[in-house]
Protein backbone atom coordinates (compact mmCIF):
# COMPACT_ATOMS: atom_id res chain seq x y z
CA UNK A 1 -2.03 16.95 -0.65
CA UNK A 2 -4.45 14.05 -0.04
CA UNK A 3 -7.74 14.55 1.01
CA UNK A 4 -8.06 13.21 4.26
CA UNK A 5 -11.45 11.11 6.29
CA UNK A 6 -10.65 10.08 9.62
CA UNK A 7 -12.84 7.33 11.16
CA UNK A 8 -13.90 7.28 14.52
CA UNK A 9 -12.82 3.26 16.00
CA UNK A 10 -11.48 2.68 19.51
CA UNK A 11 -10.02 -0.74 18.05
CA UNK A 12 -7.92 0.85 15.18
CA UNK A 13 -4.84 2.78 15.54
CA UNK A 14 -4.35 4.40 11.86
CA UNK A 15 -1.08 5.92 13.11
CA UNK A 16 0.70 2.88 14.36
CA UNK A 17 3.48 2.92 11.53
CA UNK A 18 3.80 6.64 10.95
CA UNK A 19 7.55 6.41 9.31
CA UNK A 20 6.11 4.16 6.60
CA UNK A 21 3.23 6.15 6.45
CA UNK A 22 5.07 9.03 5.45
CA UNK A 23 7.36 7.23 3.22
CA UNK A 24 4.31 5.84 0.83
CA UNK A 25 2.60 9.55 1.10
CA UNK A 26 6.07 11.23 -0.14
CA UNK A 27 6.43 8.46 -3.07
CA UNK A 28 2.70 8.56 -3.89
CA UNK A 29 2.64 11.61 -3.91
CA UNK A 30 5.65 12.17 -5.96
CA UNK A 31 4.25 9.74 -8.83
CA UNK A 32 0.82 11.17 -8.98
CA UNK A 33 1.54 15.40 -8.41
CA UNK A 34 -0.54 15.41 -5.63
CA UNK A 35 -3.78 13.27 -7.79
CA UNK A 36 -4.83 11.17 -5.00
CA UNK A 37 -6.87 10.90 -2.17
CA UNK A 38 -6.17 8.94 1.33
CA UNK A 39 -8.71 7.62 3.03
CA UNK A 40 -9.13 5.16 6.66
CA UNK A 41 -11.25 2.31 5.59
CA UNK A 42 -12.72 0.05 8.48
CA UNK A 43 -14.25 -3.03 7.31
CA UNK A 44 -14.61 -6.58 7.42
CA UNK A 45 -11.70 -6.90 5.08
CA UNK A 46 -9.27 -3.89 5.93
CA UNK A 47 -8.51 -1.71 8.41
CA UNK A 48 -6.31 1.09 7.61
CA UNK A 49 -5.31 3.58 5.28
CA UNK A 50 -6.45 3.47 1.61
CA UNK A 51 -5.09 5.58 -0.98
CA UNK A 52 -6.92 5.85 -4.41
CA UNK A 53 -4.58 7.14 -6.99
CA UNK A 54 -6.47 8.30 -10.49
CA UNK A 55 -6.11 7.41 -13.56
CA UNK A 56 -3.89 9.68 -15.78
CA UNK A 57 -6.48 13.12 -16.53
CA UNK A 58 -8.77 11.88 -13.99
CA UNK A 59 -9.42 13.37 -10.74
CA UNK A 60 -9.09 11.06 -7.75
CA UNK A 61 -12.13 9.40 -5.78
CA UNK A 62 -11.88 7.87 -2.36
CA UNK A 63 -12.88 4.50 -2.06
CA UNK A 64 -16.35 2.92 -1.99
């Protein structure tokens, strides 16, 4: 399963959408066998949840 970094954010609720959520984990995680990470990514840019899927024989790396 994916690694996973929880941010600390009072503005942010990562777990909003949890049904979708769970769909793109189950898919994702399907395609890859398990090679990916998830990760919550705060910026200026994006706020939620990332996941960084490796390149086939690669290991996974979370973003940034």
């Amino acid at each position: 399963m994916a690694e996973y970094k929880p941010l600390s954010s009072s503005r942010f609720k990562p777990f909003a959408n949890v049904v979708a959520q769970q769909f793109w984990r189950t898919v994702i995680e399907a395609y890859t066998s398990g090679n990916y990470t998830e990760t919550l990514l705060e910026d200026e840019d994006w706020q939620g949840i990332v996941q960084s899927i490796a390149p086939y024989g690669k290991s996974a790396s979370p973003v940034r």
